[in-house]
Protein backbone atom coordinates (compact mmCIF):
# COMPACT_ATOMS: atom_id res chain seq x y z
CA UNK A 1 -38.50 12.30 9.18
CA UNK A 2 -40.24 15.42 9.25
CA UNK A 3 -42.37 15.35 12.68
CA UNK A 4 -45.76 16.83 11.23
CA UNK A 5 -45.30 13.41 8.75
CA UNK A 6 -45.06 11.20 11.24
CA UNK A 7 -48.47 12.18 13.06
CA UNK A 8 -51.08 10.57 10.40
CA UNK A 9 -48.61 7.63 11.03
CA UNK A 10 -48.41 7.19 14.28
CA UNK A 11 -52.31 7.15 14.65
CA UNK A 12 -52.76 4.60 12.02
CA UNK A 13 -50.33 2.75 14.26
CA UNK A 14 -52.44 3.11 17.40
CA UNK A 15 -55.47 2.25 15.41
CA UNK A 16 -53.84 -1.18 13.84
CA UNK A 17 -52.26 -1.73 17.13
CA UNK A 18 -55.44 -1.27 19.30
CA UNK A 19 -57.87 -3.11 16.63
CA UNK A 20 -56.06 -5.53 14.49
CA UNK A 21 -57.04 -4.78 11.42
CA UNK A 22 -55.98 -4.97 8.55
CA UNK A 23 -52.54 -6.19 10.61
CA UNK A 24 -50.07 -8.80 10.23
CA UNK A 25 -51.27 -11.39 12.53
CA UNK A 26 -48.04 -13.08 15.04
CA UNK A 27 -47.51 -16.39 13.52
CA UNK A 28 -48.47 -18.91 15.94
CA UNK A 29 -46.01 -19.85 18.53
CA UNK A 30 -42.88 -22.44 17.49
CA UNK A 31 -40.03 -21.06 19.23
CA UNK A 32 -38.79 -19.11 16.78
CA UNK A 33 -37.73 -15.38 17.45
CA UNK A 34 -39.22 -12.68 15.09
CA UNK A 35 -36.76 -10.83 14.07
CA UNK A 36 -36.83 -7.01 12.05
CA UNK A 37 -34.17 -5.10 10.73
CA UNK A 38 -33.82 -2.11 9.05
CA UNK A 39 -30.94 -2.52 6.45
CA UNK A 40 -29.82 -4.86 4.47
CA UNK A 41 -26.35 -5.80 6.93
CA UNK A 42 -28.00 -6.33 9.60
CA UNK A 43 -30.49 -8.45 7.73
CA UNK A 44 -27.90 -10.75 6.21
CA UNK A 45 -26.02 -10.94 9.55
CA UNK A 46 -29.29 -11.70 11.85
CA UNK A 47 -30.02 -14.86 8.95
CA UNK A 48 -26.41 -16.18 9.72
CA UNK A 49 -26.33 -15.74 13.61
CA UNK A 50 -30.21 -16.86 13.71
CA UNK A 51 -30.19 -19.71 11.54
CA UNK A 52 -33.98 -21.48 11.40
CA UNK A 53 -34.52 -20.14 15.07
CA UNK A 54 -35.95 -16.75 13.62
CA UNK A 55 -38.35 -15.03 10.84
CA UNK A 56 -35.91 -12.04 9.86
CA UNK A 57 -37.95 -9.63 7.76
CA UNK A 58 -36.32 -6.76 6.34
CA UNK A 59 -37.91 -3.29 6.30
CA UNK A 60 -35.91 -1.52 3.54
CA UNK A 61 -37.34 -3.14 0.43
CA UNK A 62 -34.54 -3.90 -1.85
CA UNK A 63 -33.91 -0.84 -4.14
CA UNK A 64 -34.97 1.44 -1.73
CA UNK A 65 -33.30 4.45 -0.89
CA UNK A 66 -32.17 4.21 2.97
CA UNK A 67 -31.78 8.06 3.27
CA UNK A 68 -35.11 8.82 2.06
CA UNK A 69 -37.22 5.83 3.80
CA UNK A 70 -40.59 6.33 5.41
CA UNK A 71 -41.54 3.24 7.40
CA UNK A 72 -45.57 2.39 6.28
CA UNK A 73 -48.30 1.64 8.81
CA UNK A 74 -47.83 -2.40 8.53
CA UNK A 75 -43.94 -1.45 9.11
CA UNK A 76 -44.55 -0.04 12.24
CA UNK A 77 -47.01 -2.85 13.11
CA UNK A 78 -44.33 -5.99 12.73
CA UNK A 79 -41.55 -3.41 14.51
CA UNK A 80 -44.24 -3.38 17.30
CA UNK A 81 -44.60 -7.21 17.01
CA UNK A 82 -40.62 -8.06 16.87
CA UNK A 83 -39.16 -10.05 19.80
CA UNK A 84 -35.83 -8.39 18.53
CA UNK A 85 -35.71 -5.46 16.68
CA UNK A 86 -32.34 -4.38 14.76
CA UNK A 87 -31.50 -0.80 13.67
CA UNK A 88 -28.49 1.30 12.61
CA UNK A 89 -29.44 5.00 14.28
CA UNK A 90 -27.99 8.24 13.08
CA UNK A 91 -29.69 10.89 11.06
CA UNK A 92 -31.43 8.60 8.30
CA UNK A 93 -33.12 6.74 10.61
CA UNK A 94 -34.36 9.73 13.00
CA UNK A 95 -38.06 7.94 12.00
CA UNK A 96 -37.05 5.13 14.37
CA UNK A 97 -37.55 6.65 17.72
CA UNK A 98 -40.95 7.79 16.41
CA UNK A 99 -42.33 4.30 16.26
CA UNK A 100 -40.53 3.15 19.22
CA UNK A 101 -42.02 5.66 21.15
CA UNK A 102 -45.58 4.66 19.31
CA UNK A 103 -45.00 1.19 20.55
CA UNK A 104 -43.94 1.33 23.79
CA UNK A 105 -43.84 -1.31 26.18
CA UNK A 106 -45.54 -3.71 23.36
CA UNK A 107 -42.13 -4.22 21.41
CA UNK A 108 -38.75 -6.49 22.66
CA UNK A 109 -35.21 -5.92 22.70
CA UNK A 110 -33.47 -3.40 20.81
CA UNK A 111 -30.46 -3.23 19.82
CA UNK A 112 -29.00 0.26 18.05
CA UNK A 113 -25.98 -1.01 16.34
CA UNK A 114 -24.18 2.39 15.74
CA UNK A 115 -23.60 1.85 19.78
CA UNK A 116 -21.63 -1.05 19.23
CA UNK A 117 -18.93 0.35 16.85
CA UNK A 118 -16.68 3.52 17.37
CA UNK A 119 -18.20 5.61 15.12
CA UNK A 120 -16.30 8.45 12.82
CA UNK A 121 -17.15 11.79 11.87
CA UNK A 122 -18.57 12.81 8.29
CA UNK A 123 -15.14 13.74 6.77
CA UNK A 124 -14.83 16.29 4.24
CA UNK A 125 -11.76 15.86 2.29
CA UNK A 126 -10.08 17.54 -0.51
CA UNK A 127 -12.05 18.46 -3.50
CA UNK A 128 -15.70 16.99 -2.22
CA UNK A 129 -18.54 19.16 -2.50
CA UNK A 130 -18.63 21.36 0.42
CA UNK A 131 -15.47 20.86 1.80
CA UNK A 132 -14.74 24.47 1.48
CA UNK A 133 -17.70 25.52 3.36
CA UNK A 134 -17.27 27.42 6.44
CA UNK A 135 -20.42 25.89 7.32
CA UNK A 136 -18.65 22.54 8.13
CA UNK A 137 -16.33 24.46 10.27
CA UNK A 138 -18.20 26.57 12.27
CA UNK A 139 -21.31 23.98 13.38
CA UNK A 140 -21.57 22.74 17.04
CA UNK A 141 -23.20 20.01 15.86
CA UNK A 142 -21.48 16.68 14.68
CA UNK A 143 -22.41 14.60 11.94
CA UNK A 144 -21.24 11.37 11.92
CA UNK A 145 -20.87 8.70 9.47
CA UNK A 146 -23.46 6.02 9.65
CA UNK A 147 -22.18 3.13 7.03
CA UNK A 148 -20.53 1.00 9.99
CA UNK A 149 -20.56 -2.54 8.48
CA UNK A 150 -18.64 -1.54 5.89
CA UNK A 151 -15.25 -2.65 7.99
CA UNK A 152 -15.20 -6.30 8.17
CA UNK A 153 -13.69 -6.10 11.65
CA UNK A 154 -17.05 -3.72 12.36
CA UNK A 155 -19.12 -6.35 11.24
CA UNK A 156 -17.59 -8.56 13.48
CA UNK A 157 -18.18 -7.30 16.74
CA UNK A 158 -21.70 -5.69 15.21
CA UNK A 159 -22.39 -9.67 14.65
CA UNK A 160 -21.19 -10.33 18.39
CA UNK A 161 -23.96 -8.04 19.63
CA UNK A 162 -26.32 -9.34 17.50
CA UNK A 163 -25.53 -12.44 18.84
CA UNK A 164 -25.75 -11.36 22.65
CA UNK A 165 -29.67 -10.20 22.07
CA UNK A 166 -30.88 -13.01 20.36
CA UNK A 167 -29.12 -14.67 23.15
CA UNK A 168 -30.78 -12.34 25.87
CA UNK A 169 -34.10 -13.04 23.69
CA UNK A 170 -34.07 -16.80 23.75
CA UNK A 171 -31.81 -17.91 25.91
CA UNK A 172 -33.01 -21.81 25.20
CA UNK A 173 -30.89 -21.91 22.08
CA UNK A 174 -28.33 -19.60 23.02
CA UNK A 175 -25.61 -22.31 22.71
CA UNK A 176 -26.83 -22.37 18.71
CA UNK A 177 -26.91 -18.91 18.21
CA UNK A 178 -22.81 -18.31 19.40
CA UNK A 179 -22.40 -21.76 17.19
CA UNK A 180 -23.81 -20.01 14.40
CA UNK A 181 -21.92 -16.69 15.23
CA UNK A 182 -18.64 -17.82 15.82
CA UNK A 183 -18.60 -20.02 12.31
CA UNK A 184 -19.89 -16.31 10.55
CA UNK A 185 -17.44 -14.10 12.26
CA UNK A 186 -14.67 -16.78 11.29
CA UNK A 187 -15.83 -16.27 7.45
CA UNK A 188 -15.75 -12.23 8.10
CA UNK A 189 -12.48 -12.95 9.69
CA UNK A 190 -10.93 -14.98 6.60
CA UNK A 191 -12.53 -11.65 4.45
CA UNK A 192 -10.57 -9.52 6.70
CA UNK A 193 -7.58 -11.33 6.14
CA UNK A 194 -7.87 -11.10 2.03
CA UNK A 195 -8.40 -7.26 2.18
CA UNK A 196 -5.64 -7.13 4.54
CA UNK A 197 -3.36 -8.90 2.27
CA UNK A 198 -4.45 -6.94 -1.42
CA UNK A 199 -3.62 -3.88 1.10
CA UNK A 200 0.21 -5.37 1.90
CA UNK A 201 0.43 -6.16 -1.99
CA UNK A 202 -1.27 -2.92 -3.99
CA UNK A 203 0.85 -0.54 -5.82
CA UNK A 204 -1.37 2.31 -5.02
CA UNK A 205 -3.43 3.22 -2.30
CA UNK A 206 -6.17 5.97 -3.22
CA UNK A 207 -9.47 5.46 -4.36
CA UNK A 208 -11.50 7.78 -6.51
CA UNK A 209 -14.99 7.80 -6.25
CA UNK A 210 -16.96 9.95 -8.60
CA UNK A 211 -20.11 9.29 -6.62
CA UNK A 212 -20.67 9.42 -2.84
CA UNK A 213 -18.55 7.96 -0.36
CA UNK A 214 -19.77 5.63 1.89
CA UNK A 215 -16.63 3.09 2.70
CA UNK A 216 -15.46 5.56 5.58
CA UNK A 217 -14.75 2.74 7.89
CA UNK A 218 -13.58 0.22 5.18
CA UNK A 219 -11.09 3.17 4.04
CA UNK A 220 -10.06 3.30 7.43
CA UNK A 221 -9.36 -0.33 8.54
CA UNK A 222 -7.31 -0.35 5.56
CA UNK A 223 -5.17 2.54 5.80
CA UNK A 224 -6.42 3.24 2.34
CA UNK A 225 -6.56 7.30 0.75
CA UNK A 226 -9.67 8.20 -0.91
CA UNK A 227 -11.15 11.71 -2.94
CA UNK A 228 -14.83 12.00 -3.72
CA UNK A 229 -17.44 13.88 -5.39
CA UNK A 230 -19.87 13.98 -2.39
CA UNK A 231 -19.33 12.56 1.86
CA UNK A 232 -21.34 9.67 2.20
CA UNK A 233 -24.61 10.45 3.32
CA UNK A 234 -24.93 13.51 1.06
CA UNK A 235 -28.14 13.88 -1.34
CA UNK A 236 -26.19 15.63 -3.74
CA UNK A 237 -26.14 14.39 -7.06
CA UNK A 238 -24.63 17.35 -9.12
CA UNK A 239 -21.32 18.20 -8.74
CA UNK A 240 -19.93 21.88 -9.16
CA UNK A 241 -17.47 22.45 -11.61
CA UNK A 242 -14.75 22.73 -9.08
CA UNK A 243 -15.47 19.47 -7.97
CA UNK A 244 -15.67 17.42 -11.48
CA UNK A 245 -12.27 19.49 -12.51
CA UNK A 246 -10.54 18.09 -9.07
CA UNK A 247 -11.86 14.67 -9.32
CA UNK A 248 -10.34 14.70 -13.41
CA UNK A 249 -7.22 16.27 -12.50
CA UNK A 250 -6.50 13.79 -8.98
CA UNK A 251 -7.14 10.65 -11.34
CA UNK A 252 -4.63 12.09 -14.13
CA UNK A 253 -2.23 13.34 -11.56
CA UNK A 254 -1.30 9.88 -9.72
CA UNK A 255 -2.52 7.95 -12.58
CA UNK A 256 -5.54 6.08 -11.19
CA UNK A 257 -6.57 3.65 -13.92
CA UNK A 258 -10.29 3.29 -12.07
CA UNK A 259 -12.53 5.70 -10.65
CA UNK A 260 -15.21 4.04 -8.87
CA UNK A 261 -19.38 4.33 -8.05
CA UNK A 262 -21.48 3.21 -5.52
CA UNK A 263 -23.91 0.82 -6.37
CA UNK A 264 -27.68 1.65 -7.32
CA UNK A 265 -25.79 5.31 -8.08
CA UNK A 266 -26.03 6.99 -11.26
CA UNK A 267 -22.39 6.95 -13.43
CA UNK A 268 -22.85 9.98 -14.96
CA UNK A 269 -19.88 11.56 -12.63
CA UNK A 270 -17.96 9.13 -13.31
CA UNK A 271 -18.28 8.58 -17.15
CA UNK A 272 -16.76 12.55 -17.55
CA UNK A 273 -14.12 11.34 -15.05
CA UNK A 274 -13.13 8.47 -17.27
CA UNK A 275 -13.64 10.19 -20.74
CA UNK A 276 -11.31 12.99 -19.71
CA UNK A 277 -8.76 10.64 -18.47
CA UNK A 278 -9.39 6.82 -19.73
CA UNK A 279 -10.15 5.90 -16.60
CA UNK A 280 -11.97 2.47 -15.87
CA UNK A 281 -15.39 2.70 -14.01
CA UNK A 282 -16.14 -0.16 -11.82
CA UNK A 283 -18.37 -1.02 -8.84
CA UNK A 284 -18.43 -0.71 -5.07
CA UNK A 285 -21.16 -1.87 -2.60
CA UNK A 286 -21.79 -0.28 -0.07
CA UNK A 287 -23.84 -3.21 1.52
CA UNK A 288 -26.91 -0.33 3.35
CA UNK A 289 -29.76 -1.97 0.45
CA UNK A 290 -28.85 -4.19 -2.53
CA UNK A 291 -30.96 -4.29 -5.96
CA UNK A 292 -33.76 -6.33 -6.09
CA UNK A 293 -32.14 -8.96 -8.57
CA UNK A 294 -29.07 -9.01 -6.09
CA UNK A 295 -31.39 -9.80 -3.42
CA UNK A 296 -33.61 -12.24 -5.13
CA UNK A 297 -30.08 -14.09 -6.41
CA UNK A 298 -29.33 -14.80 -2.96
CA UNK A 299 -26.05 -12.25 -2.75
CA UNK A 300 -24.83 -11.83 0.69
CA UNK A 301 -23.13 -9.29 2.87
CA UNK A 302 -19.98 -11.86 2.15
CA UNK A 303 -20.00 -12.47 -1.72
CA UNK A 304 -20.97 -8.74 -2.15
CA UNK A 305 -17.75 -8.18 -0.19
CA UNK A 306 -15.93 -10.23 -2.43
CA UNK A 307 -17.23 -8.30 -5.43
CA UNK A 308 -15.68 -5.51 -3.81
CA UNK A 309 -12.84 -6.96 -3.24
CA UNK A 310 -12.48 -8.08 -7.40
CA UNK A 311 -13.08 -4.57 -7.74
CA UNK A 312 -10.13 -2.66 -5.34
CA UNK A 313 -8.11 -5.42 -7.31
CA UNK A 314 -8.45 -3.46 -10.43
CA UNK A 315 -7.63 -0.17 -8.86
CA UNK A 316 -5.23 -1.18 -6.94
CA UNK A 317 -2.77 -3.51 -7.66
């Protein structure tokens, strides 16, 4: 977030904070942790480790864009109020240390979840937009990718963690929350296990996206090759010529028979991908903010995997 932004905000903050008004009020005291999160993962996860022990709220509304987020004043007031607060770190959430620094001593534990995965570098590969750059190979400065849940495994020891501060938090009904987190991590483990198994069958093993590409880590864990119009935390949303030509000619080369887009993405990339070369378009979710239908369904960091997992079906085997 740009810094001269975040001054108007951080004084609201001190004003709500010092005064009360116009504030969410702490709900009065039953034992049960107040939770906040910033994306959607860590949302889901923090419901299924938690249980009814906690109020999870969720700061990225469904729908929202996470890279272009501003937190509002009553945001920064429940952050301030949060016995545990739950973020991801990295470049779209550079607003975060604002408001922690605006809160101070006033909020609980914190937990930055990027520090509990090995992260990877943004990777360029052949044919995205800007892998050509000299730009990309000349910068000191490294920009890594953020979308860590997307592994199952990831989410497993990201859940772990989790588990460890609410533990830390309430230590009372600590014995509940590794209950609760060993039953989840056995579910992501049994998710693991299907991907693992599509991987040992598939006849193919790249994945086109004609969108961004945010399943880094997912790619990764699954030894699986992938070509894309953008990296995954890029803004573009045009391609250059170059680009769209590469993407065509890669999914007519090795005969992909689906090209793929992220969800809440536009498929106009894709749609020139599959007209040129009969390609399929389908689906995958990359779990950092779901639509507000999927999220008022009930979907779940687990049956939005297993969409994804219908979906690599169709491109794969």
């Amino acid at each position: 977030m740009n810094r001269l932004r975040t001054i108007p905000l951080l004084a609201l903050l001190c004003a709500l904070l010092l005064s009360g008004c116009a504030a969410p009020q702490r709900a009065p005291d039953d034992g049960r942790l107040q939770v906040v999160t910033t994306l959607f993962p860590y949302y889901d996860f923090a419901r299924a480790v938690a249980g009814d022990r906690a109020d999870v709220t969720l700061l990225l509304a469904p729908g929202r864009e996470a890279h272009s987020f501003e937190p509002t004043p009553l945001d920064a007031v429940r952050l301030a109020r949060a016995d545990v607060f739950v973020y991801n770190g990295g470049e779209s959430e550079a607003w975060v240390d604002d408001l922690l620094d605006a809160a101070g001593e006033e909020i609980g534990a914190v937990l930055r979840m990027m520090d509990c995965a090995a992260v990877r570098e943004e990777t360029f590969v052949e044919g995205m937009q800007g892998a050509d750059e000299e730009e990309h190979e000349d910068s000191d400065e490294i920009e890594y990718d953020e979308h860590v849940w997307t592994s199952p495994v990831n989410a497993i020891a990201l859940c772990r963690a989790l588990c460890d501060a609410l533990c830390a938090a309430d230590p009372a009904n600590a014995e509940a929350y590794r209950a609760n987190c060993a039953a989840y991590t056995a579910e992501l483990d049994a998710l693991d296990a299907r991907f693992r198994a599509l991987r040992a069958e598939a006849a193919r093993d790249l994945l086109v996206f004609a969108d961004r590409m945010p399943l880094l880590y997912f790619c990764e864990e699954y030894d699986l090759r992938y070509r894309a119009a953008f990296h995954g935390c890029s803004t573009d949303t045009e391609p250059s010529l170059a680009t769209l030509k590469y993407l065509i000619d890669k999914t007519a080369e090795e005969g992909v028979p689906v090209v793929y887009t992220v969800d809440l993405d536009s498929r106009r990339i894709a749609e020139a991908v599959a007209e040129a070369t009969g390609a399929e378009i389908d689906t995958l979710y990359s779990l950092q903010t779901v639509s507000r239908a999927d999220f008022d369904a009930g979907e779940t960091y687990l049956t939005l995997m297993e969409r994804n997992l219908c979906a690599l079906e169709r491109g794969l085997l």
